[in-house]
C-alpha atoms as a PDB file:
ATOM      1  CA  UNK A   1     132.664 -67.916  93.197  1.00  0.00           C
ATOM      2  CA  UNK A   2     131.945 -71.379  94.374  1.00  0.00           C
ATOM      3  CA  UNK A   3     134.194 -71.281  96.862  1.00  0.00           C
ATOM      4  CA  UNK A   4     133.184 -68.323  98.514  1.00  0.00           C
ATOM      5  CA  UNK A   5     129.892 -69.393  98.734  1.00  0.00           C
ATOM      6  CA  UNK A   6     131.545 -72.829 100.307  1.00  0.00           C
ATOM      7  CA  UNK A   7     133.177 -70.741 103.063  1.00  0.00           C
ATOM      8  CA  UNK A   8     129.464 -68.419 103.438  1.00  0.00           C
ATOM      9  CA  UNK A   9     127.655 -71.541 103.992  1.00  0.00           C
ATOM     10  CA  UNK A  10     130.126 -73.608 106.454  1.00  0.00           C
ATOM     11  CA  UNK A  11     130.642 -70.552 108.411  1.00  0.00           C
ATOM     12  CA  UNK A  12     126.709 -71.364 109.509  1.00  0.00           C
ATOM     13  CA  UNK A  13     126.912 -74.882 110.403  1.00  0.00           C
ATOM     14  CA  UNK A  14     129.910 -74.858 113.505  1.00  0.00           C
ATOM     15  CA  UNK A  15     132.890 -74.472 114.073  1.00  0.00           C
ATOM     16  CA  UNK A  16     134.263 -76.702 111.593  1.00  0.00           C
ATOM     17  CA  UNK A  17     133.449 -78.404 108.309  1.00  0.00           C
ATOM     18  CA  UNK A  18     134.747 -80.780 105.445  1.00  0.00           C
ATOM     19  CA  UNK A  19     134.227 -80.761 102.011  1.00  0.00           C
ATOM     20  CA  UNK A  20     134.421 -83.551  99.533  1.00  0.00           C
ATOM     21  CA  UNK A  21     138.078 -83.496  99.137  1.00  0.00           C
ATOM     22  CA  UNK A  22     138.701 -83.753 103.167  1.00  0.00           C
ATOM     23  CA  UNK A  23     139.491 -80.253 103.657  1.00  0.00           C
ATOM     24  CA  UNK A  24     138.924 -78.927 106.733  1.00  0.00           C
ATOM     25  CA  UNK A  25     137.741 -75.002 106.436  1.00  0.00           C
ATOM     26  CA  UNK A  26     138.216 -72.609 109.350  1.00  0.00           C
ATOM     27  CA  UNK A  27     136.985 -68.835 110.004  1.00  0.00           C
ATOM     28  CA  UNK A  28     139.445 -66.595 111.566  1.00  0.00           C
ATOM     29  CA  UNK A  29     137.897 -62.788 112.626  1.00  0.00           C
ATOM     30  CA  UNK A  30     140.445 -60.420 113.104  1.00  0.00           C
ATOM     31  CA  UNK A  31     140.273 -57.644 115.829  1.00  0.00           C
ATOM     32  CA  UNK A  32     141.652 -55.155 113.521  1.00  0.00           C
ATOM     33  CA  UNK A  33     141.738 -53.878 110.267  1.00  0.00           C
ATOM     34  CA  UNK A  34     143.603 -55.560 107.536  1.00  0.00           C
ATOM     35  CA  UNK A  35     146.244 -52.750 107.149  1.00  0.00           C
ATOM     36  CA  UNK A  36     147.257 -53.922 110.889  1.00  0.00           C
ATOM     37  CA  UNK A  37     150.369 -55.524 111.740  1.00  0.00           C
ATOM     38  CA  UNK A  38     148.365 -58.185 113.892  1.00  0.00           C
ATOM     39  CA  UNK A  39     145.938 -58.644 110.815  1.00  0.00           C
ATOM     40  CA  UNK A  40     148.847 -59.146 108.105  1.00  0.00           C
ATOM     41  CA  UNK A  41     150.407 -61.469 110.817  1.00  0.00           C
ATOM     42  CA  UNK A  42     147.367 -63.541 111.330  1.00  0.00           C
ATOM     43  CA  UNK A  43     146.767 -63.872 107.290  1.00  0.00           C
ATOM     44  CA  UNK A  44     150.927 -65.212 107.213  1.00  0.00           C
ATOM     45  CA  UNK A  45     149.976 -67.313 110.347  1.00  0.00           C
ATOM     46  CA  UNK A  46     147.114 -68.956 107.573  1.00  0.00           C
ATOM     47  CA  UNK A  47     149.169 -69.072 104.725  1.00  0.00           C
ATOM     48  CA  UNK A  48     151.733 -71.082 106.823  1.00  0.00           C
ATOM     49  CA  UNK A  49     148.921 -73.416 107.622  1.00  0.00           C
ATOM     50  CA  UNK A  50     147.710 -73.968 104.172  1.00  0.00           C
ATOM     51  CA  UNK A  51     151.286 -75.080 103.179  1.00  0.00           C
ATOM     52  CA  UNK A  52     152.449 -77.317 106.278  1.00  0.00           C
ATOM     53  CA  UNK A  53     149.073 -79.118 106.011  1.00  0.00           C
ATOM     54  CA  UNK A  54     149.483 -79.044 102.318  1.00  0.00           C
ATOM     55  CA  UNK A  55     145.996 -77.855 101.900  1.00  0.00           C
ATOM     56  CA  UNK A  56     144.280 -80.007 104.564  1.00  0.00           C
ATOM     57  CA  UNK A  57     143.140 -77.240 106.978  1.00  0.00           C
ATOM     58  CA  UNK A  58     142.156 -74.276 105.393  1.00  0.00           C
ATOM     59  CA  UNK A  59     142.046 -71.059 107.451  1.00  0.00           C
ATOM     60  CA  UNK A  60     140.173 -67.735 106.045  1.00  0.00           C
ATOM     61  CA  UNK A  61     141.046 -64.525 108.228  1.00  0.00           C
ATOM     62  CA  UNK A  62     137.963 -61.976 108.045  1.00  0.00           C
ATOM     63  CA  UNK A  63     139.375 -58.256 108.707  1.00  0.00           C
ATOM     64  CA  UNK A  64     135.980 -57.159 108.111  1.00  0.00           C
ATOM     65  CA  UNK A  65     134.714 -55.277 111.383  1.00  0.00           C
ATOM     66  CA  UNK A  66     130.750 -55.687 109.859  1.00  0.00           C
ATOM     67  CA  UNK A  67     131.673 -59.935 108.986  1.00  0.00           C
ATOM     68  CA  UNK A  68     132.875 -60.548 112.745  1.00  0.00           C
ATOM     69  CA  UNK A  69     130.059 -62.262 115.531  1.00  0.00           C
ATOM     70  CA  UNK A  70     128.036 -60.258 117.242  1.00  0.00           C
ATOM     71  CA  UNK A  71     128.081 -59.881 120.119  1.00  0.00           C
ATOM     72  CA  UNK A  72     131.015 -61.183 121.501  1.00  0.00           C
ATOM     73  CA  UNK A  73     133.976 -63.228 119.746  1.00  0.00           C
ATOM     74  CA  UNK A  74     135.366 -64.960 122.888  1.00  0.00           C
ATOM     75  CA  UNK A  75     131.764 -66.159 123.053  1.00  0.00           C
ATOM     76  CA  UNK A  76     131.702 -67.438 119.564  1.00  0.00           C
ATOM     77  CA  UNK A  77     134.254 -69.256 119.581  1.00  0.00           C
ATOM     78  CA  UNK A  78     133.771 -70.635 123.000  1.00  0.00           C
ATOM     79  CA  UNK A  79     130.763 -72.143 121.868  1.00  0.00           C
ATOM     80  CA  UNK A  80     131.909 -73.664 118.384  1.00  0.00           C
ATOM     81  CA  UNK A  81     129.591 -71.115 116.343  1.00  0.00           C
ATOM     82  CA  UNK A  82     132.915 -70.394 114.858  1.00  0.00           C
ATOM     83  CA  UNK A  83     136.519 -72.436 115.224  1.00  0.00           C
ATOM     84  CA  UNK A  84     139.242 -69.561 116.038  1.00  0.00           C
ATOM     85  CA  UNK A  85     139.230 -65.731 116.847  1.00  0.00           C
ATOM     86  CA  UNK A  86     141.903 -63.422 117.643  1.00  0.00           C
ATOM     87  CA  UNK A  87     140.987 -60.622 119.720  1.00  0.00           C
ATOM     88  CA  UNK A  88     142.812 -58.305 123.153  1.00  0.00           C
ATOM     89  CA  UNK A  89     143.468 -60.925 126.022  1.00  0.00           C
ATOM     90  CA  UNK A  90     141.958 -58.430 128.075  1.00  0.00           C
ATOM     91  CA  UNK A  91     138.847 -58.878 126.862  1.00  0.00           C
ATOM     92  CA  UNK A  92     138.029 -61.742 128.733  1.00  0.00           C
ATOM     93  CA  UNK A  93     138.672 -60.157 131.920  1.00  0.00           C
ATOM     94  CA  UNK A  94     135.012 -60.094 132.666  1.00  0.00           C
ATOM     95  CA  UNK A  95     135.504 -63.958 133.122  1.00  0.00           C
ATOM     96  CA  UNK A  96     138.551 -63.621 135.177  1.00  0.00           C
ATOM     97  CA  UNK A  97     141.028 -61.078 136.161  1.00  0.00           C
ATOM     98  CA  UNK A  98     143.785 -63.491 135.575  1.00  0.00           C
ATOM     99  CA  UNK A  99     143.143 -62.069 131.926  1.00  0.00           C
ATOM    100  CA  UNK A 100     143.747 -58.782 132.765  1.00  0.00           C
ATOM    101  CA  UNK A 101     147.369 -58.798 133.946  1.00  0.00           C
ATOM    102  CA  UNK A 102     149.212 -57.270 130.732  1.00  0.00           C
ATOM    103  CA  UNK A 103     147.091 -54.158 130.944  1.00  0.00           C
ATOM    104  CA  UNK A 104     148.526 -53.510 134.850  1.00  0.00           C
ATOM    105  CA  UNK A 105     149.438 -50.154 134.473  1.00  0.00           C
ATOM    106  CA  UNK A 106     153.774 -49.812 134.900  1.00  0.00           C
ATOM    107  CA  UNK A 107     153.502 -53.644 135.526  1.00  0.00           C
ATOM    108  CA  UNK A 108     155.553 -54.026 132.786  1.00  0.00           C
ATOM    109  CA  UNK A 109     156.930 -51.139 130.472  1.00  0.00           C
ATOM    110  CA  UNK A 110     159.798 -52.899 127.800  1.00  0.00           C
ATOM    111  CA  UNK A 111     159.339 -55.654 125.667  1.00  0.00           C
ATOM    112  CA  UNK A 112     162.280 -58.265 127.777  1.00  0.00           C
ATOM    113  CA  UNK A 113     159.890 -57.765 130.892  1.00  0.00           C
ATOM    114  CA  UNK A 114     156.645 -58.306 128.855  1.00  0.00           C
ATOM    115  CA  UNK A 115     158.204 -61.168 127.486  1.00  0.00           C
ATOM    116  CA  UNK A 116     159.369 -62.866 130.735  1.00  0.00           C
ATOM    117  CA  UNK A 117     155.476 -61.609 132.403  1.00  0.00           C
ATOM    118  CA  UNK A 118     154.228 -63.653 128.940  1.00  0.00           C
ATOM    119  CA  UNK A 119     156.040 -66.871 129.872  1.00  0.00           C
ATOM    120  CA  UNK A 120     155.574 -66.626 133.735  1.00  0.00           C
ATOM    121  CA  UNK A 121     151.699 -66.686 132.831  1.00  0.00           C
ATOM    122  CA  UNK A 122     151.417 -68.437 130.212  1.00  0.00           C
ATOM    123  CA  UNK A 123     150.524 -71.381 131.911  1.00  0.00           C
ATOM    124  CA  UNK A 124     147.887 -69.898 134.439  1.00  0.00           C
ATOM    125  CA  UNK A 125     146.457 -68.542 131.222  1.00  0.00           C
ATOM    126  CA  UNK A 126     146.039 -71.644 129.311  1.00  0.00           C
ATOM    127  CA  UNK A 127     144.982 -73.612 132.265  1.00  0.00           C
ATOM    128  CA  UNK A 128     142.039 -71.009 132.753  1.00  0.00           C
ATOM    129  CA  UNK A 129     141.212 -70.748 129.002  1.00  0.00           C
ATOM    130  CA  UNK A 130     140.818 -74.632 128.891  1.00  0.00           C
ATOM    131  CA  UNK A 131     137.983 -74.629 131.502  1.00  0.00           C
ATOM    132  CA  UNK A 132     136.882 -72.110 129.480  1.00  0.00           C
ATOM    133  CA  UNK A 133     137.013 -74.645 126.064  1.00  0.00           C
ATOM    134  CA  UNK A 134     139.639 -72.647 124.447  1.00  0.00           C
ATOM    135  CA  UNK A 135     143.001 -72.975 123.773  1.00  0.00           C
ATOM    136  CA  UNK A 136     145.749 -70.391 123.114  1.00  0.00           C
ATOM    137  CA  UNK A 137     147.692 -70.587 119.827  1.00  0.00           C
ATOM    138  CA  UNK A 138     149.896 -67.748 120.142  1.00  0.00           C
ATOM    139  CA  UNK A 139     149.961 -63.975 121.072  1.00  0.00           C
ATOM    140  CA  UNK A 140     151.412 -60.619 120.260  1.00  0.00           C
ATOM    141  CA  UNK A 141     151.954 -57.878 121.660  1.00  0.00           C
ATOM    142  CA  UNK A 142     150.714 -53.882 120.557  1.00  0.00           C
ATOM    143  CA  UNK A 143     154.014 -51.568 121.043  1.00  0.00           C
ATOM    144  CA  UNK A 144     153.944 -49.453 124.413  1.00  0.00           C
ATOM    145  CA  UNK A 145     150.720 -47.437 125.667  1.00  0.00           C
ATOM    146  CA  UNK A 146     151.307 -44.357 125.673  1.00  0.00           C
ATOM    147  CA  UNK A 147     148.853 -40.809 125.535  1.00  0.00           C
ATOM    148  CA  UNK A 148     147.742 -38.836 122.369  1.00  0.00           C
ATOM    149  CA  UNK A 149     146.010 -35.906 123.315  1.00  0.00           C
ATOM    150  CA  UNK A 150     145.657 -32.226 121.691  1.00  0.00           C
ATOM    151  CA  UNK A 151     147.730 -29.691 123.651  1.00  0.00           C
ATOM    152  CA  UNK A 152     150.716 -30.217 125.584  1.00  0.00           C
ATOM    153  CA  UNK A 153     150.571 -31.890 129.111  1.00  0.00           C
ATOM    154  CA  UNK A 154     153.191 -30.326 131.783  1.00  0.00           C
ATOM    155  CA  UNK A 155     151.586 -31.021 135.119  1.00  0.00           C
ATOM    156  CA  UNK A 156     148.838 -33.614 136.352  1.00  0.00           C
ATOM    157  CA  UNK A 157     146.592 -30.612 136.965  1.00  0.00           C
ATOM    158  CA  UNK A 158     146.435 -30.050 133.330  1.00  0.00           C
ATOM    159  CA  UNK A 159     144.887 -33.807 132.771  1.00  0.00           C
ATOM    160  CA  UNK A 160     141.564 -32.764 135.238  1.00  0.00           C
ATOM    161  CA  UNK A 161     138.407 -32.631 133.008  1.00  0.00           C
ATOM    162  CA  UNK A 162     139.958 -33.606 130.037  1.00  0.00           C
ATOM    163  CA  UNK A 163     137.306 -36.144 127.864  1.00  0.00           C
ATOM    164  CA  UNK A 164     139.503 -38.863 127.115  1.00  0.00           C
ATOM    165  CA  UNK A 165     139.344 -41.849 125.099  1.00  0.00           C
ATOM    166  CA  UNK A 166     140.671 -45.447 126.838  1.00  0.00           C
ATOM    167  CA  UNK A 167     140.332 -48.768 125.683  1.00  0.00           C
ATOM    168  CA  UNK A 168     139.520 -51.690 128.256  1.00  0.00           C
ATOM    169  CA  UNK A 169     138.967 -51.761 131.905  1.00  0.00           C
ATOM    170  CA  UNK A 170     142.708 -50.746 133.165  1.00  0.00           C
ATOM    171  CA  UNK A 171     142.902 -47.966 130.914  1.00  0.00           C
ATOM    172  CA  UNK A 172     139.647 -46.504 131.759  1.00  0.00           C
ATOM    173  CA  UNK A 173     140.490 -47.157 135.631  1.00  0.00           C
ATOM    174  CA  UNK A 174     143.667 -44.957 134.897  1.00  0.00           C
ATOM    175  CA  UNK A 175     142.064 -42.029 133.176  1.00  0.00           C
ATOM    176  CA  UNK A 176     139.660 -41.956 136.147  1.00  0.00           C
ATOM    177  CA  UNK A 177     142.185 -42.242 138.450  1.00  0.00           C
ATOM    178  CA  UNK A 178     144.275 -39.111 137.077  1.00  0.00           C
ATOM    179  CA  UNK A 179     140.720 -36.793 137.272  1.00  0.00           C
ATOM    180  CA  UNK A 180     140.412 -37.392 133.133  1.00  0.00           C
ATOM    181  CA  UNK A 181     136.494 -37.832 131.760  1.00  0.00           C
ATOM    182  CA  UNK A 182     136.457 -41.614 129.987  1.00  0.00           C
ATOM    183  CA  UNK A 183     134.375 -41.093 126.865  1.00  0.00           C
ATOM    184  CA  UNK A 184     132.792 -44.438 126.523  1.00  0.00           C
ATOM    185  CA  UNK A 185     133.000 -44.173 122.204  1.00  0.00           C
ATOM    186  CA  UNK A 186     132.813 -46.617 119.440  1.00  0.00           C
ATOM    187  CA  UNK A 187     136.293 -46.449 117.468  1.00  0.00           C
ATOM    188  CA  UNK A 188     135.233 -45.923 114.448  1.00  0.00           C
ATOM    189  CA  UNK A 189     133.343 -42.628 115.705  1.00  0.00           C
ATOM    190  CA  UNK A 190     136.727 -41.528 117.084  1.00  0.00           C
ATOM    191  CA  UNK A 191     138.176 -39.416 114.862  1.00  0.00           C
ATOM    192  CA  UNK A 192     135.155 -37.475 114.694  1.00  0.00           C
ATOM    193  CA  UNK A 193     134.484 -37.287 118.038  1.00  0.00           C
ATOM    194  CA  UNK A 194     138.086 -35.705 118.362  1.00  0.00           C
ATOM    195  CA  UNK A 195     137.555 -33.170 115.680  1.00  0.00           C
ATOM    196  CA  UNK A 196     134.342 -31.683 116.985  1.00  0.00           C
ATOM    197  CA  UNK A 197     136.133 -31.825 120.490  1.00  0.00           C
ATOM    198  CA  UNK A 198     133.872 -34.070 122.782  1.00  0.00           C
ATOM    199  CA  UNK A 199     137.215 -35.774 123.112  1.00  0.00           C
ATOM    200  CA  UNK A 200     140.508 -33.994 123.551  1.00  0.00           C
ATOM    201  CA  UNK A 201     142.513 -37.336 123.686  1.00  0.00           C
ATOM    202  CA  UNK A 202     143.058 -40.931 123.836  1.00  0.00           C
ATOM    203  CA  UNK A 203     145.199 -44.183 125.539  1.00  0.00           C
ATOM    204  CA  UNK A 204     147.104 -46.093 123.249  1.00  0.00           C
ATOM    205  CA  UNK A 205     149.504 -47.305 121.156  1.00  0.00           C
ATOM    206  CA  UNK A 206     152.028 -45.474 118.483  1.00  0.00           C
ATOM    207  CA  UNK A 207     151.004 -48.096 116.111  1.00  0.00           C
ATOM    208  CA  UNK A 208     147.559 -46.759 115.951  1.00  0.00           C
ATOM    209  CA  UNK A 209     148.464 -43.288 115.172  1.00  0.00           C
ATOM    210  CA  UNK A 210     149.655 -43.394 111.901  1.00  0.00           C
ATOM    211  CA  UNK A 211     147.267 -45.308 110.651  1.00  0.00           C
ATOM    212  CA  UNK A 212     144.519 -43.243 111.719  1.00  0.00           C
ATOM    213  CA  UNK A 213     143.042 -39.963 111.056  1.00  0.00           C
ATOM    214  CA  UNK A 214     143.664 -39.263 115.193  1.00  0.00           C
ATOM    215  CA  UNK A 215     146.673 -37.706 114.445  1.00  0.00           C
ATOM    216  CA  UNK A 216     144.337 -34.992 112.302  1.00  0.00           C
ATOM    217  CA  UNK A 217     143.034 -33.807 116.092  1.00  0.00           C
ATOM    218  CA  UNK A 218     145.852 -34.984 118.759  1.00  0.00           C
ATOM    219  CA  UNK A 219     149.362 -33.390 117.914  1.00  0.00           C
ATOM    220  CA  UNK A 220     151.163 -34.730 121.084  1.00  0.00           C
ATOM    221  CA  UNK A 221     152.281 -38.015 121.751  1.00  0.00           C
ATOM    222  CA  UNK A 222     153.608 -39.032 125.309  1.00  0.00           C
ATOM    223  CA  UNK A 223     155.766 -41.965 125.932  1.00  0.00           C
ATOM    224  CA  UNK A 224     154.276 -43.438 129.131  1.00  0.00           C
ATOM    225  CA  UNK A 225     155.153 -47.073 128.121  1.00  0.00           C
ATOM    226  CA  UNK A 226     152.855 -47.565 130.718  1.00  0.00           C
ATOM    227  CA  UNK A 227     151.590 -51.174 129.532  1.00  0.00           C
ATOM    228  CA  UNK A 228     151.803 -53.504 126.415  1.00  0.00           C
ATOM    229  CA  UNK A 229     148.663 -55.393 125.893  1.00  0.00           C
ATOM    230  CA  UNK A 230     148.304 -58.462 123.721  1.00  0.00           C
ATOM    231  CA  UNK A 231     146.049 -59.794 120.784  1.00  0.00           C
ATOM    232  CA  UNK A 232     145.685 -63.986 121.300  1.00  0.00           C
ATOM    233  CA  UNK A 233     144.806 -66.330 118.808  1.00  0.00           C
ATOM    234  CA  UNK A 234     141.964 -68.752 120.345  1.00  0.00           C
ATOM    235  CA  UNK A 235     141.030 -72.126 119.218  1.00  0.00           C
ATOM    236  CA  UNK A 236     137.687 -73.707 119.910  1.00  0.00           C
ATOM    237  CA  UNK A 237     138.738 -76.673 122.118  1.00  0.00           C
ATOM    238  CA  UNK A 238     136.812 -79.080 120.567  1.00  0.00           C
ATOM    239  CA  UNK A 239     137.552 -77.853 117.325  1.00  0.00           C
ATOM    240  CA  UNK A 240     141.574 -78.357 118.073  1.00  0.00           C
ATOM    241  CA  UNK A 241     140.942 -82.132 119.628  1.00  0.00           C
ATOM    242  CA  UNK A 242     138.677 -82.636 116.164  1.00  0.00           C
ATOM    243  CA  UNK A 243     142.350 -82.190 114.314  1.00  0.00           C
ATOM    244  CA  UNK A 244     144.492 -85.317 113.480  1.00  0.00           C
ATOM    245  CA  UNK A 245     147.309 -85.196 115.450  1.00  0.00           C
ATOM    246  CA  UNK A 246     149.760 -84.374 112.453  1.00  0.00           C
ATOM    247  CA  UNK A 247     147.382 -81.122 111.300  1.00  0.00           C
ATOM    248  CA  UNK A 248     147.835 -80.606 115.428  1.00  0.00           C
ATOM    249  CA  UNK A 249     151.852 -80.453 114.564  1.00  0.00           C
ATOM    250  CA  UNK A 250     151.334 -78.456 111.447  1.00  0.00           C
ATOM    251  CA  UNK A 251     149.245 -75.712 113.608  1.00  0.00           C
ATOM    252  CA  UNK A 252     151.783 -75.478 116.415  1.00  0.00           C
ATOM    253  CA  UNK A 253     154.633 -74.995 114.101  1.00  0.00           C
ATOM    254  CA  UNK A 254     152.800 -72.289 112.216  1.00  0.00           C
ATOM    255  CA  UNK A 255     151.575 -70.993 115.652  1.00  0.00           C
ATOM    256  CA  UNK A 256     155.060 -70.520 116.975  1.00  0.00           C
ATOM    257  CA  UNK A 257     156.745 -69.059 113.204  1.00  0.00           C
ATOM    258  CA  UNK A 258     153.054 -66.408 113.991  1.00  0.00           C
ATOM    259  CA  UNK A 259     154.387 -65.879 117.473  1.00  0.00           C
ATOM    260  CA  UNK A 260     157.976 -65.059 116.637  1.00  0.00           C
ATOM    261  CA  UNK A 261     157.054 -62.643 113.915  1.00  0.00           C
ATOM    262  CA  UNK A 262     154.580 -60.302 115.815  1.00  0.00           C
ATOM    263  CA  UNK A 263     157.033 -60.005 118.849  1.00  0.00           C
ATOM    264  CA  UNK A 264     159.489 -59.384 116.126  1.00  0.00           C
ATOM    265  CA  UNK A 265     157.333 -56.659 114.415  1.00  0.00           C
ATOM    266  CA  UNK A 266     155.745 -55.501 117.360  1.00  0.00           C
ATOM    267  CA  UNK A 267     159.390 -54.386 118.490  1.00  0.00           C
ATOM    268  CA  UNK A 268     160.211 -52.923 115.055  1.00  0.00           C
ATOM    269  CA  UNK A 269     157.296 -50.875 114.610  1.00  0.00           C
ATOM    270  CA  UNK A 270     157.466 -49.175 118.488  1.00  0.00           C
ATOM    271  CA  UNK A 271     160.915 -47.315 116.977  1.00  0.00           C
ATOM    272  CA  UNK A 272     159.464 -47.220 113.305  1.00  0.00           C
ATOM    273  CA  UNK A 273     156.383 -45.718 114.218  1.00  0.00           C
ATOM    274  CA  UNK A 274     157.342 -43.031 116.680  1.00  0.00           C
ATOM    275  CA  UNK A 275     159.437 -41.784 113.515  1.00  0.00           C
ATOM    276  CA  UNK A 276     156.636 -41.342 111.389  1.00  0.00           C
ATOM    277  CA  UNK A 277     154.403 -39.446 113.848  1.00  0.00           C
ATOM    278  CA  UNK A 278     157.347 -36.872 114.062  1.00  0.00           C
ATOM    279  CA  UNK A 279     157.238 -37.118 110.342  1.00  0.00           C
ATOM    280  CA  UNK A 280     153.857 -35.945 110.297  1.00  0.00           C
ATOM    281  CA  UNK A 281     154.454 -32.983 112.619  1.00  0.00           C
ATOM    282  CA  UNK A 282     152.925 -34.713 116.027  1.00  0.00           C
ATOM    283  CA  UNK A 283     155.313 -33.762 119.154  1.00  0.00           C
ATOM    284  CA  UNK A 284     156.525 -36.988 120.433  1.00  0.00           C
ATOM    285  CA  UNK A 285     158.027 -36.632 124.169  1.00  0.00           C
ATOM    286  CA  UNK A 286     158.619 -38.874 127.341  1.00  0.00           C
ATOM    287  CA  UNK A 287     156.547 -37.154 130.205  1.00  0.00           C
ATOM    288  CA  UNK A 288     157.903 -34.648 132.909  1.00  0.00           C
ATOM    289  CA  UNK A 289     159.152 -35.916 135.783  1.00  0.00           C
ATOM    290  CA  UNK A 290     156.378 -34.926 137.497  1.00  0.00           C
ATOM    291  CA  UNK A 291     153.705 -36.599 135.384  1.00  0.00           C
ATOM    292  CA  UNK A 292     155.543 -39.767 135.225  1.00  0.00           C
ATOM    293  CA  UNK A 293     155.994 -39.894 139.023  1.00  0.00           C
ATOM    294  CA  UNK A 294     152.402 -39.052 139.008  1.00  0.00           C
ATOM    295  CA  UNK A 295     150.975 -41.576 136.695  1.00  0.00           C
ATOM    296  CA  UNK A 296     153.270 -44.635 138.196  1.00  0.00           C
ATOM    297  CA  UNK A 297     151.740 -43.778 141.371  1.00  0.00           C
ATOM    298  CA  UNK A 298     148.101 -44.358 140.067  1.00  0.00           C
ATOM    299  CA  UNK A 299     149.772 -47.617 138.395  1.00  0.00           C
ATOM    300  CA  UNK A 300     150.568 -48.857 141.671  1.00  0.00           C
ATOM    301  CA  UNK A 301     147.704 -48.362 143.195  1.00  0.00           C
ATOM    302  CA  UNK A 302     145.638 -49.749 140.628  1.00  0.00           C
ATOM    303  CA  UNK A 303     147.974 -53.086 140.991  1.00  0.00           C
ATOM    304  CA  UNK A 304     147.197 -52.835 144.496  1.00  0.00           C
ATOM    305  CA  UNK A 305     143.666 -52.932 143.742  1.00  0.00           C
ATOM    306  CA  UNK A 306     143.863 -55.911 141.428  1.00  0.00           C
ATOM    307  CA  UNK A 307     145.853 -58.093 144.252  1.00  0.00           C
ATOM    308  CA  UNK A 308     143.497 -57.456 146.294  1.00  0.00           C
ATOM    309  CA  UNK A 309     140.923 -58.989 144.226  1.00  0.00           C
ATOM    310  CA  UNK A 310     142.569 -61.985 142.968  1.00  0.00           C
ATOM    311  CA  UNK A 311     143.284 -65.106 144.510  1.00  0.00           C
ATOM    312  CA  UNK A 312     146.640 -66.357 146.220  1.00  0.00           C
ATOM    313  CA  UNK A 313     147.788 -68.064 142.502  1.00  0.00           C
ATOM    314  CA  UNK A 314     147.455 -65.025 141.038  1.00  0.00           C
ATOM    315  CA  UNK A 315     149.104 -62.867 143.654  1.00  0.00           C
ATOM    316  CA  UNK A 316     151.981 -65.485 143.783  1.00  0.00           C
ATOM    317  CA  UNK A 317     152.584 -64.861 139.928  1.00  0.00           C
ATOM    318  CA  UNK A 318     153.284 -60.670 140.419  1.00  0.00           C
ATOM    319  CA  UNK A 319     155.143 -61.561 143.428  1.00  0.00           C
ATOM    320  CA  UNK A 320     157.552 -64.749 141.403  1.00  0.00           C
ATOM    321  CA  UNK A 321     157.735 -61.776 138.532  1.00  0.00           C
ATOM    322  CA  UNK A 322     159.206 -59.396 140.613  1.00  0.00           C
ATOM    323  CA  UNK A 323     161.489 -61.543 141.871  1.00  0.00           C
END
């Protein structure tokens, strides 16, 4: 009981705090629920921590949606009112595009060129996040996007009009782009929002399916593998230079064991998962010909778009990834 009202009270005064026996007590808000694979990753991630610092540096994950800062994480974290948060890279992209370069539609759409795109960046990324007083521990990516939607989809023509659910910029720039309605929707209110019909469908990964009540409302599943976005773990700058340099070591190993074990999982549960939703009756099926021509044409031009919008660096890192 003391305890948790130890970690209630730091959590007010920064993003970091000691307590008489030197231990140095860190918040971690999760961007999903605890059931998630990123969330049970990120609690491993401080559980490694805990035992390479040998209780020095004490990290608490919060899966809570109600527990994490409003309004904005990145924000949070960026100015030390917490230490770390883990949240979609993407959502920084109102800062720069640069952080919006795994959700290029068709940009990527297997794990081996995802991971190569990861390491090509990588360093853009952290040099970017540092002006930003952040640094990047690790990230992981969600399994392939594809489309959940009520109904079977044979022909672009039978995406026009159709309300749509789409998380983050790309996504909603897609659905536009094939004539679809973005329903701009908390996620919570999703499920219900499918069952009375205001939304016939939705952008996203096979890992949220089954862990959902979506699949009570959307009995198709396509396989567009059109783009695999990725959670990061972010570190208040000045938080991370606060750290002695062995709880530094300690944090990197950990960081790395995290990183290794979402790609790991992340791969695993894109086969496992696609089982279960045939499991539970939902039609699971790679899209015609036709759509799929369709909807990598959109991707493209959507790319284009980007380019044209980011500087030379940035345009020299698509054009070094595809070689």
């Amino acid at each position: 009981m003391i305890r948790g009202l130890a970690l209630g009270l730091l959590g007010t005064l920064g993003v970091w705090s000691s307590v008489a026996n030197a231990e140095i007590i860190w918040t971690l808000p999760a961007s999903c629920s605890h059931g998630t694979f990123h969330s049970l990753n990120l609690i491993a991630f401080a559980d490694d921590v805990r035992e390479l610092t040998a209780g020095e540096l004490d990290i608490t994950v919060i899966t809570d949606p109600s527990l994490r800062p409003k309004p904005s994480l990145p924000q949070a974290v960026r100015s030390g009112e917490i230490a770390m948060g883990e949240l979609p890279l993407a959502d920084l992209g109102f800062d720069d595009p640069l952080f919006l370069i795994d959700t290029l539609p068709y940009l990527v759409t297997g794990y081996d060129d995802a991971q190569v795109l990861a390491n090509r960046v990588r360093p853009s990324i952290e040099r970017r996040l540092t002006e930003m007083n952040l640094k990047l521990l690790f990230w992981v990516p969600w399994p392939p996007q594809g489309l959940f939607v009520s109904g079977p989809i044979r022909k672009p023509a039978d995406l026009a009009g159709r309300p749509v659910w789409a998380y983050g910029a790309m996504a909603n720039t897609l659905a536009a782009s094939a004539g679809m309605e973005s329903v701009d929707i908390a996620w919570p209110s999703l499920p219900d929002a499918l069952a009375s019909g205001r939304v016939h469908g939705l952008f996203g990964s096979v890992a949220i399916g089954p862990e959902t009540r979506i699949l009570e409302h959307a009995d198709h599943f396509y396989r567009l593998d059109a783009w695999i976005p990725k959670n990061a773990t972010l570190v208040n700058l000045d938080a991370w230079r606060a750290l002695p340099d062995p709880l530094r070591d300690d944090v990197l190993k950990a960081a790395e064991a995290a990183s290794v074990r979402g790609w790991t999982e992340s791969r695993r549960l894109a086969t496992s998962f696609l089982a279960r939703l045939t499991e539970t009756g939902v039609t699971v099926l790679p899209p015609s010909s036709t759509l799929d021509r369709f909807f990598r044409n959109l991707g493209e031009s959507i790319v284009d778009d980007w380019l044209a919008g980011v500087g030379e660096d940035e345009r020299s890192l698509i054009e070094d990834f595809y070689g």
